[in-house]
Protein backbone atom coordinates (compact mmCIF):
# COMPACT_ATOMS: atom_id res chain seq x y z
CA UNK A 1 0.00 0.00 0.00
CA UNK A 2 1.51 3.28 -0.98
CA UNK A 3 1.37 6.38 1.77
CA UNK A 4 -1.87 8.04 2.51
CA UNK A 5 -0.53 10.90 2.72
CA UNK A 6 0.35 11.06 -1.37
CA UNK A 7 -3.94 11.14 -1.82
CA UNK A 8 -4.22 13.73 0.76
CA UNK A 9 -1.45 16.31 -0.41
CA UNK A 10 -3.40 15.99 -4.02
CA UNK A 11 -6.63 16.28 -2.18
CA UNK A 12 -4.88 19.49 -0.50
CA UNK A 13 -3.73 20.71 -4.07
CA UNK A 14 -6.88 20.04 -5.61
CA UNK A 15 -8.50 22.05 -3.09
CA UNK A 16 -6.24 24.84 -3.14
CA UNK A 17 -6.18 25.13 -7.29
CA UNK A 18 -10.45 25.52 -7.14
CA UNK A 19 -10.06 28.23 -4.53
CA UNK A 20 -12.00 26.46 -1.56
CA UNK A 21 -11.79 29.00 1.08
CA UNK A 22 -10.95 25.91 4.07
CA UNK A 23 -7.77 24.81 1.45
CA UNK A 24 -5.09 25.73 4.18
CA UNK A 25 -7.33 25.48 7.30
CA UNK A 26 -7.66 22.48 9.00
CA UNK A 27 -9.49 21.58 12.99
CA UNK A 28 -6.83 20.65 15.24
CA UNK A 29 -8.33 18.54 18.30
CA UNK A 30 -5.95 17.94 21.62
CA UNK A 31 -6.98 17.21 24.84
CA UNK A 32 -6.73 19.60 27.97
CA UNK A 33 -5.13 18.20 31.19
CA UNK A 34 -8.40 17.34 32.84
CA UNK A 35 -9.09 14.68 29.40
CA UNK A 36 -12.01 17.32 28.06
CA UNK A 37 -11.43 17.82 24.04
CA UNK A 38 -10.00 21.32 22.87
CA UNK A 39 -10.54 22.20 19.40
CA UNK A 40 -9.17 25.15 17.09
CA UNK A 41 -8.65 26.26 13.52
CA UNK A 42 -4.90 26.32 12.63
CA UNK A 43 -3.27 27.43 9.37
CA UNK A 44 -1.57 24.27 7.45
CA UNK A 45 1.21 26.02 5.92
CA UNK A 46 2.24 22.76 4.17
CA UNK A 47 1.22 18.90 3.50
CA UNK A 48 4.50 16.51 2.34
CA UNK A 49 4.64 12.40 2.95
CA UNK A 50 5.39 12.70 6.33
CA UNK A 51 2.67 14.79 7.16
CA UNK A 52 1.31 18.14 7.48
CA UNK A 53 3.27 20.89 9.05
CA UNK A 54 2.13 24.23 10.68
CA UNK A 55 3.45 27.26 12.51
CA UNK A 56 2.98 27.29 16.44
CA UNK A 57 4.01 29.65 19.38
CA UNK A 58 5.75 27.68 21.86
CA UNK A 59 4.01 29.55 24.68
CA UNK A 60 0.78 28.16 23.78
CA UNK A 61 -1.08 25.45 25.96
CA UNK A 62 -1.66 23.53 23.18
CA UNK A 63 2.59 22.75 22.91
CA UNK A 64 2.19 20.10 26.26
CA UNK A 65 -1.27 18.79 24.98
CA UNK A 66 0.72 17.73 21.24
CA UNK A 67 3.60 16.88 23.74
CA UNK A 68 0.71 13.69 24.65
CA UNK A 69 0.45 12.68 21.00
CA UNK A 70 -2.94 12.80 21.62
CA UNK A 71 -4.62 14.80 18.80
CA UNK A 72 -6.56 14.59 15.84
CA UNK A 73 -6.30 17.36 12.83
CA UNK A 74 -10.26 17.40 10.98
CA UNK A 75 -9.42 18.90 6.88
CA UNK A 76 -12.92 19.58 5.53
CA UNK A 77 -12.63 20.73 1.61
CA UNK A 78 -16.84 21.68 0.48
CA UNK A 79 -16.15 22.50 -2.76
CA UNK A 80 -14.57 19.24 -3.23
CA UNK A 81 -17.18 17.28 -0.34
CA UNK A 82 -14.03 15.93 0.86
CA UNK A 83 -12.64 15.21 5.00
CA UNK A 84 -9.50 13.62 5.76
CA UNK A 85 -9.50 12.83 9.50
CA UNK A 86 -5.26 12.02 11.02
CA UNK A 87 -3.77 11.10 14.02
CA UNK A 88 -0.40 10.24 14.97
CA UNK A 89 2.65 12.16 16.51
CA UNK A 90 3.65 15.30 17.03
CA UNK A 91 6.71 17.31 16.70
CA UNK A 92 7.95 20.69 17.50
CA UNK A 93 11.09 22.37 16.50
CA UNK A 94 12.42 25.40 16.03
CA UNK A 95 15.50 25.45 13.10
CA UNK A 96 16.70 27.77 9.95
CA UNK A 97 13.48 26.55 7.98
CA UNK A 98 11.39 27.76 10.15
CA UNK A 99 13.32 31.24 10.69
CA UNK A 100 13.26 31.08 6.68
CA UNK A 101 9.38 30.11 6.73
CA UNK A 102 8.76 33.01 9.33
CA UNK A 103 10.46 35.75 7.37
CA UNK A 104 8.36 35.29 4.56
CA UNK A 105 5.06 35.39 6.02
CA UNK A 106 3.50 39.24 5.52
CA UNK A 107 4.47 42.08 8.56
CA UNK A 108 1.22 41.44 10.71
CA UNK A 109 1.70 37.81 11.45
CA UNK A 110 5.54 38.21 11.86
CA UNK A 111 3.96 41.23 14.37
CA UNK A 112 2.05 38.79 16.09
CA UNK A 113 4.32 36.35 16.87
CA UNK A 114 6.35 39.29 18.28
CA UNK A 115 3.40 39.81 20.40
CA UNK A 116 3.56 36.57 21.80
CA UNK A 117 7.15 36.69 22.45
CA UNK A 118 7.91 39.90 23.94
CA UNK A 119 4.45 40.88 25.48
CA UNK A 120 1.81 38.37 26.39
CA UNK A 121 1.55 34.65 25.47
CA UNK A 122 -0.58 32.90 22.91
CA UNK A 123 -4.56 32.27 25.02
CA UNK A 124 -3.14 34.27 28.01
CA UNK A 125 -6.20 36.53 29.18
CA UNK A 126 -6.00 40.73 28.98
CA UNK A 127 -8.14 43.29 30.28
CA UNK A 128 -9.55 44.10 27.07
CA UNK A 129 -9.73 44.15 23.33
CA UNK A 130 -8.25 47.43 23.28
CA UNK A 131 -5.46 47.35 25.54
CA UNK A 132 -4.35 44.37 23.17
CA UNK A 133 -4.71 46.40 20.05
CA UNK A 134 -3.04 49.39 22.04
CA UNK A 135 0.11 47.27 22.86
CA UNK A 136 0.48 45.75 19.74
CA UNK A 137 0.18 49.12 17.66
CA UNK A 138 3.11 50.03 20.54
CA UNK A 139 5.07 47.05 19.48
CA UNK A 140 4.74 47.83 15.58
CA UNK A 141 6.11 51.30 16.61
CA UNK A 142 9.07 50.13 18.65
CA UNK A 143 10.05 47.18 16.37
CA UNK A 144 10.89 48.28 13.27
CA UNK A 145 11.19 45.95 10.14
CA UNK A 146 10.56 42.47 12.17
CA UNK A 147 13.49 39.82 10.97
CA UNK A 148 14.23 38.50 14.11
CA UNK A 149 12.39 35.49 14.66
CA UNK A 150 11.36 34.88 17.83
CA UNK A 151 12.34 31.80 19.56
CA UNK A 152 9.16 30.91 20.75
CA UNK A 153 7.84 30.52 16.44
CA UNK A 154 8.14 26.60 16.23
CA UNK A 155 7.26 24.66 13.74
CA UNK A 156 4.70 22.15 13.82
CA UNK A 157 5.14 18.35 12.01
CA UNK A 158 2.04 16.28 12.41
CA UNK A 159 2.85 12.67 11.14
CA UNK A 160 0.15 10.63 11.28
CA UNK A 161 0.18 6.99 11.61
CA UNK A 162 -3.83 7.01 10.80
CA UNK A 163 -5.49 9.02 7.97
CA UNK A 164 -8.94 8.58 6.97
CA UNK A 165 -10.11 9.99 3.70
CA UNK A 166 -14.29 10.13 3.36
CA UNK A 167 -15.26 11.12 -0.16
CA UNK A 168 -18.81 12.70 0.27
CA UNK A 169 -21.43 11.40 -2.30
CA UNK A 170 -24.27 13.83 -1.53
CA UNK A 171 -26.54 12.18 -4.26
CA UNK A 172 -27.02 8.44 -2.41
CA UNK A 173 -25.20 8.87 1.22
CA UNK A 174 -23.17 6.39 -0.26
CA UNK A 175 -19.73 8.13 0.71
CA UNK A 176 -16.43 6.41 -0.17
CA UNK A 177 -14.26 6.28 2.85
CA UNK A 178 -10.92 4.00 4.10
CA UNK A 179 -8.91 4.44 7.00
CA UNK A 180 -5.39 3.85 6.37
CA UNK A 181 -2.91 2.73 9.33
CA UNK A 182 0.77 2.71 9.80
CA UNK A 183 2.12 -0.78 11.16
CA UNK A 184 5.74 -2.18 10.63
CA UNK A 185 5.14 -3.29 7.47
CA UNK A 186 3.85 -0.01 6.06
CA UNK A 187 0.43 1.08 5.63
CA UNK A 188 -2.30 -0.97 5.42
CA UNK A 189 -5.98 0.40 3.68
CA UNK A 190 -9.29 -0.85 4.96
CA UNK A 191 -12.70 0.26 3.61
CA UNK A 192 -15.29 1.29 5.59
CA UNK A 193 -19.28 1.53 5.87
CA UNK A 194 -20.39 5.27 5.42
């Protein structure tokens, strides 16, 4: 069985050639140290064969709930009708790629990540919206051109060692989908009941 993860980087291309406007967004589930499910939208900034790979602050909580490998990343494509479900392992890591990734992202997300660094951390609470706004406009002020990369930008590989890819057929219900798992041998495909 060839890797999974071939289909869903062409599902990911497909998606991102018709315009859908969820191609780069995906629903990344952890869990929260008392076991109750946290879910978010992150930003895939990339899907290869080992898996897909996003940009993370390292302040955030949701650094020790990957550190569990217990997570599941949701990609839902409408234009296509297409989910791929994944779990697996996580892995964090700050190096020159993603310095080099960081740079070339556009002034307001390099500000951001600035944010995080130098004044408050990623889900930390503040007083208001406008004392956020307030210190950030402060920050853009004070920080000139942005190219240094924080060391708390990390980048994010999630290799799964399950994918499931659900082909919606809206006309009988009749949806194609196979769950695909990693074992010693390789991958192995199994089909499954809508």
């Amino acid at each position: 069985m060839t890797n999974p993860l071939h289909r869903v980087l062409d599902l990911f291309e497909q998606a991102s050639r018709v315009s859908d406007p969820c191609a780069m967004f995906v629903t990344l589930v952890t869990l929260d140290d008392g076991g109750m499910p946290v879910a978010r939208v992150i930003t895939v900034r990339e899907v290869t064969d080992n898996g897909l790979i996003a940009s993370i602050s390292a302040t955030s909580p949701k650094v020790a709930q990957l550190a569990a490998d217990k997570w599941e990343v949701l990609c839902f494509w409408p234009s296509l009708m297409i989910q791929c479900r994944l779990r697996g392992h996580a892995r964090i890591q700050h190096d020159q790629a993603t310095v080099a990734s960081w740079r070339a992202r556009p002034k307001a997300s390099r500000l951001a990540d600035t944010y995080h660094a130098r004044g408050r951390s990623q889900s930390s609470p503040i007083a208001s919206r406008e004392v956020l706004l307030a210190e950030v406009d402060a920050l853009a002020r004070a920080s000139g051109d942005l190219t240094e990369c924080p060391e708390t930008v990390a980048t994010l590989l999630l290799k799964p060692t399950l994918v499931e890819i659900w082909l919606g057929s809206v006309e009988d219900r009749l949806h194609d989908r196979r769950a695909y798992s990693l074992t010693h041998a390789g991958w192995s495909e199994q089909v499954l009941v809508p």
